[in-house]
PDB file of N, CA and C in Angstrom:
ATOM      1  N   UNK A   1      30.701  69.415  57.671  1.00  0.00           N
ATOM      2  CA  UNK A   1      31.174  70.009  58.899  1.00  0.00           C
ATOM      3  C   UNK A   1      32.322  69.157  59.446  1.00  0.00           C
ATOM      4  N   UNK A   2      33.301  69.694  59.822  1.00  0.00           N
ATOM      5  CA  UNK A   2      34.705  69.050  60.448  1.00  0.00           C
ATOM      6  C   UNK A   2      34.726  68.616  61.789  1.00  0.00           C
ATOM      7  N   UNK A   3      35.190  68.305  62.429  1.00  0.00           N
ATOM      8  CA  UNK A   3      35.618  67.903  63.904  1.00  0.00           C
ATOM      9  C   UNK A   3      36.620  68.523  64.402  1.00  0.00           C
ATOM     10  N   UNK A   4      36.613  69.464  65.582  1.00  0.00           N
ATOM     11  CA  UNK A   4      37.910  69.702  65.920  1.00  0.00           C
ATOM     12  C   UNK A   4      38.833  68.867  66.354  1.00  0.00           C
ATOM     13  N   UNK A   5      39.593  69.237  65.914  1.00  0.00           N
ATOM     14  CA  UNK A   5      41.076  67.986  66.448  1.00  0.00           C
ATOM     15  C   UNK A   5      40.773  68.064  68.055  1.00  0.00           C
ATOM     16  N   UNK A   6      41.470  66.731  68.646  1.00  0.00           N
ATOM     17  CA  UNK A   6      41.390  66.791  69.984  1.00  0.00           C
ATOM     18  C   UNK A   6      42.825  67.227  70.610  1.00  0.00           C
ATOM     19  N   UNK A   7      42.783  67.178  71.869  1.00  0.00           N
ATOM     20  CA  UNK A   7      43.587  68.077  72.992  1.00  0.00           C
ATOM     21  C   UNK A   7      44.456  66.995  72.434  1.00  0.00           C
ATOM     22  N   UNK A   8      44.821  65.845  72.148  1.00  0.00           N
ATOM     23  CA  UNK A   8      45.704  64.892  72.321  1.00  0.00           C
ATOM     24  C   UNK A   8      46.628  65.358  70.929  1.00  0.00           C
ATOM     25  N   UNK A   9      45.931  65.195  70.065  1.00  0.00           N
ATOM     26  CA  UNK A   9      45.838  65.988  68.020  1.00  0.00           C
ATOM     27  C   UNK A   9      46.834  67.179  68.341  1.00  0.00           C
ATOM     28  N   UNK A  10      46.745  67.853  68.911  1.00  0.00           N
ATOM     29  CA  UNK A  10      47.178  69.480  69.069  1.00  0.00           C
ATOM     30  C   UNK A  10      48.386  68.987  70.011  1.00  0.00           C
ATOM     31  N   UNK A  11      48.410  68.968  70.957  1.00  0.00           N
ATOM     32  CA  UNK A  11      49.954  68.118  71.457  1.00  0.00           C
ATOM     33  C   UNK A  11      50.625  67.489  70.596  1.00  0.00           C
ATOM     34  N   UNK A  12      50.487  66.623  69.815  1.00  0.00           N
ATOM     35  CA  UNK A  12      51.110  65.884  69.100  1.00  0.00           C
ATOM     36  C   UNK A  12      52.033  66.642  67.810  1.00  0.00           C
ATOM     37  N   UNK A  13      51.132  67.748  67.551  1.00  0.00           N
ATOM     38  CA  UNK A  13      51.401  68.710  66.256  1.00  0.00           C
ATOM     39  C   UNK A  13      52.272  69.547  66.655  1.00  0.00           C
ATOM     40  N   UNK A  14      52.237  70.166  68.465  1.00  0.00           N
ATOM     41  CA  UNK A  14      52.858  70.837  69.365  1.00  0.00           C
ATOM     42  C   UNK A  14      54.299  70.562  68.913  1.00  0.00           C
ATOM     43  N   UNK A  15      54.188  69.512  69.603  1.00  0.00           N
ATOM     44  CA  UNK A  15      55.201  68.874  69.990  1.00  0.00           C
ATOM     45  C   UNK A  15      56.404  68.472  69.032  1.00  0.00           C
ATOM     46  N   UNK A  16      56.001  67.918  67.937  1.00  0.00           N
ATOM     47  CA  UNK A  16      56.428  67.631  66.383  1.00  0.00           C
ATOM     48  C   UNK A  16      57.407  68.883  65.568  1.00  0.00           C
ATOM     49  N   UNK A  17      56.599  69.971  66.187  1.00  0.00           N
ATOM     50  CA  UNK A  17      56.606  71.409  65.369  1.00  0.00           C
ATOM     51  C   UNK A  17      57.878  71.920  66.176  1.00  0.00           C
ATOM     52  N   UNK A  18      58.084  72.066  67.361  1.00  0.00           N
ATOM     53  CA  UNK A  18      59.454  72.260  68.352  1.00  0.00           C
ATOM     54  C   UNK A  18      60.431  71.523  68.028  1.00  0.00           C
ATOM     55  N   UNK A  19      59.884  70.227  67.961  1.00  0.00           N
ATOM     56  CA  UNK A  19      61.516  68.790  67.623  1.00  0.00           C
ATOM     57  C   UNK A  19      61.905  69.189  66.126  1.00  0.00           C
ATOM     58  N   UNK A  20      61.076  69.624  65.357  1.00  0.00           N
ATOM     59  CA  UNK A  20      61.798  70.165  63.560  1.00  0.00           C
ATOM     60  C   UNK A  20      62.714  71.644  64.201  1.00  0.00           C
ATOM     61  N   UNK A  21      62.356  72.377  64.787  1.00  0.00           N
ATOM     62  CA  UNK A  21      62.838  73.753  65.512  1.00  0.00           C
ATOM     63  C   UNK A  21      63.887  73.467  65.754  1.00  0.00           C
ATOM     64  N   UNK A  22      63.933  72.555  67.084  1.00  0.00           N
ATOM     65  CA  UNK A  22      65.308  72.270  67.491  1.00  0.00           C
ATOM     66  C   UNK A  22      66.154  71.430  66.906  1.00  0.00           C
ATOM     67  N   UNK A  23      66.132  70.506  65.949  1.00  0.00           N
ATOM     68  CA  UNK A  23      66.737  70.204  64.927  1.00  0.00           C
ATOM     69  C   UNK A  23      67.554  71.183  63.827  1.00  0.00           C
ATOM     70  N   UNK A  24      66.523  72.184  63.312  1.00  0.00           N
ATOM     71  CA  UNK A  24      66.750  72.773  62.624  1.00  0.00           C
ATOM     72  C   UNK A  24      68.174  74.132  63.513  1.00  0.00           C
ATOM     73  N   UNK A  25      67.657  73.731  64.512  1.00  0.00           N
ATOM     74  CA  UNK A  25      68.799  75.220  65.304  1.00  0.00           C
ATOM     75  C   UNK A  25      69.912  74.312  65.542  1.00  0.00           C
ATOM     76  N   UNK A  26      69.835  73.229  65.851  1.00  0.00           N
ATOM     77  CA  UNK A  26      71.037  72.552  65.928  1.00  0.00           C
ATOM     78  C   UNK A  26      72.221  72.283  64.621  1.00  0.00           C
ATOM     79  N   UNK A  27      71.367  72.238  63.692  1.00  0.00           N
ATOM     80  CA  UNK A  27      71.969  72.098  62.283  1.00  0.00           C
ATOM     81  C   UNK A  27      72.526  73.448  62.281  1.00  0.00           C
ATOM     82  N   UNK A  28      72.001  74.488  62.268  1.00  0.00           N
ATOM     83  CA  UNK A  28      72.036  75.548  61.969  1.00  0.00           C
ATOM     84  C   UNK A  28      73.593  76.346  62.917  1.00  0.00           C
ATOM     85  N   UNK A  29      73.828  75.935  63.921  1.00  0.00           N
ATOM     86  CA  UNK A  29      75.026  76.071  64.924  1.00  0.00           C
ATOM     87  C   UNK A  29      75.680  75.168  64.724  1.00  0.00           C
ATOM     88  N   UNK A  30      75.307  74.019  64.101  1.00  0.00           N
ATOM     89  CA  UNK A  30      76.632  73.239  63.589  1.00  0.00           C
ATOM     90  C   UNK A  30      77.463  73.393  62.076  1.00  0.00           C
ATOM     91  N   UNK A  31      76.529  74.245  61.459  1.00  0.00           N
ATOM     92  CA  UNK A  31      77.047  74.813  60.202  1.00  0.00           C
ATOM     93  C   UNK A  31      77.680  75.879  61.128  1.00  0.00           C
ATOM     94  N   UNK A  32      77.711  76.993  61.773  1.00  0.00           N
ATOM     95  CA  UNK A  32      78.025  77.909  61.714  1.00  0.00           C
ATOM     96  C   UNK A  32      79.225  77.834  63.136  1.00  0.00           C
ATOM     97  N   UNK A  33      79.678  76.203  63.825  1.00  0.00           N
ATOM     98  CA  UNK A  33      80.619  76.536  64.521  1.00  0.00           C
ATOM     99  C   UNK A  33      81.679  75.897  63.564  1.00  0.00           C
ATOM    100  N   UNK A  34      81.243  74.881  62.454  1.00  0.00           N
ATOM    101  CA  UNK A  34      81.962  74.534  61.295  1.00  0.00           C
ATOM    102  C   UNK A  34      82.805  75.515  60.627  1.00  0.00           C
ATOM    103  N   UNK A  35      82.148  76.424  60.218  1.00  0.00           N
ATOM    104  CA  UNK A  35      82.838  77.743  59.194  1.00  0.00           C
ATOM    105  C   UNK A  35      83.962  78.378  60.010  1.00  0.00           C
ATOM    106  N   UNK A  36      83.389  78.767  61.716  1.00  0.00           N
ATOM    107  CA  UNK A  36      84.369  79.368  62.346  1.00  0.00           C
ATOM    108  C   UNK A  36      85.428  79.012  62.473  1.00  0.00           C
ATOM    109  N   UNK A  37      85.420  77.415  62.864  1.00  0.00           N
ATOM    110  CA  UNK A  37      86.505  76.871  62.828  1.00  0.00           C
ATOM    111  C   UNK A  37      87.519  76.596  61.894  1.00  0.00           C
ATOM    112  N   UNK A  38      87.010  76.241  61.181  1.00  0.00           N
ATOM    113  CA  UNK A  38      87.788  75.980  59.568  1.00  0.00           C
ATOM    114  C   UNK A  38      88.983  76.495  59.420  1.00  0.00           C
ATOM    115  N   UNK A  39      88.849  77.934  59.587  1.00  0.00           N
ATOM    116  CA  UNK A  39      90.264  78.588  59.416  1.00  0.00           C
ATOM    117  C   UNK A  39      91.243  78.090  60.271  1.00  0.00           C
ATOM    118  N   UNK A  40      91.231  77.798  61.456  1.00  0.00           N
ATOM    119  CA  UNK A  40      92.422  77.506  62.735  1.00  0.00           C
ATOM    120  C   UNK A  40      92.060  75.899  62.025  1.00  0.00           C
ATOM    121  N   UNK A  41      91.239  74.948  61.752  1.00  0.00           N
ATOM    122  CA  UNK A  41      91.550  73.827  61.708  1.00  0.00           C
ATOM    123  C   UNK A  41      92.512  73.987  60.177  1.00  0.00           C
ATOM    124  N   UNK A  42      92.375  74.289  58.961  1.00  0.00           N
ATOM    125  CA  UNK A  42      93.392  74.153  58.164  1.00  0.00           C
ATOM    126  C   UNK A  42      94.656  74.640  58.297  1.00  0.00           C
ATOM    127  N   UNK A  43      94.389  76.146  59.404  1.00  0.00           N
ATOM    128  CA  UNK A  43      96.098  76.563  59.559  1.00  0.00           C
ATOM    129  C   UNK A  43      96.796  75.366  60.663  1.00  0.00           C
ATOM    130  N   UNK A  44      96.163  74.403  61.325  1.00  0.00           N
ATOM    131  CA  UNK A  44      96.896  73.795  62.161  1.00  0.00           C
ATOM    132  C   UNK A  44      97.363  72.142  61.180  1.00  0.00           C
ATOM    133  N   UNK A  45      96.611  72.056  60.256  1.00  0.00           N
ATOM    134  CA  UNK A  45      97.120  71.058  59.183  1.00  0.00           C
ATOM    135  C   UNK A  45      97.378  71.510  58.169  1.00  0.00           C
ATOM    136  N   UNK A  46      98.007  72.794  58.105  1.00  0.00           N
ATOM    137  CA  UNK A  46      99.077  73.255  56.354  1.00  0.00           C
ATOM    138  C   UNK A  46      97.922  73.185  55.336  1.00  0.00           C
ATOM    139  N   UNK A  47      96.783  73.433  55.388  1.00  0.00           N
ATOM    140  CA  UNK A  47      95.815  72.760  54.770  1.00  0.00           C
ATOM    141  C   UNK A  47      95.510  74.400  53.417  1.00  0.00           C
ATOM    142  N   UNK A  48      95.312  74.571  52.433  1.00  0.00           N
ATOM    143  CA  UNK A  48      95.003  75.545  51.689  1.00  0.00           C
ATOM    144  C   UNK A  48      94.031  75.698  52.001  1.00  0.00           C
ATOM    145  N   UNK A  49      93.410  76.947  51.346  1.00  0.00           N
ATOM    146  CA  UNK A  49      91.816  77.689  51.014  1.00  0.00           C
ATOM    147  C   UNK A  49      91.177  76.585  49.767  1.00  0.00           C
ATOM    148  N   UNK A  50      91.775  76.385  48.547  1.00  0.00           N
ATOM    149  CA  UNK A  50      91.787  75.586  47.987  1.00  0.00           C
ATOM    150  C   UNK A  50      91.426  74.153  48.078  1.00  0.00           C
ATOM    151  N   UNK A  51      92.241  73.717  48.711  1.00  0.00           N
ATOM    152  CA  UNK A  51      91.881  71.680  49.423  1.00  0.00           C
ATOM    153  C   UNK A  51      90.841  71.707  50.498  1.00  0.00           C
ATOM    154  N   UNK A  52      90.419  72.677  50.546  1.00  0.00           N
ATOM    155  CA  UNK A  52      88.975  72.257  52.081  1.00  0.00           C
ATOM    156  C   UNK A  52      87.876  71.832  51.218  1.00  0.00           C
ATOM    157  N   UNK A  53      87.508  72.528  50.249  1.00  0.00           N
ATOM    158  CA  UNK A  53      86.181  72.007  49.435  1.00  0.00           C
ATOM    159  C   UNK A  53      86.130  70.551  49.091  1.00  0.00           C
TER     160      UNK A  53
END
């Protein structure tokens, strides 16, 4: 027979489980204000489609 985790256990897992979330959304808008930009940042340095990779 198991033990239920305590109130403290379950906060902790809470809590853990949101900070990967918001990590993960932050990554996730920083890839995607990256891409937007890209285009105006290489047309403002002569930069090809080619030389960004």
């Amino acid at each position: 027979m198991s033990v239920p985790p305590s109130q403290s256990t379950r906060r902790t897992v809470r809590i853990t489980i949101v900070l990967l979330f918001i990590a993960w959304l932050v990554d996730y808008a920083d890839r995607l204000v990256i891409n937007l930009a890209l285009p105006s940042i290489g047309a403002e340095f002569d930069v090809g489609r080619g030389s960004r990779a």
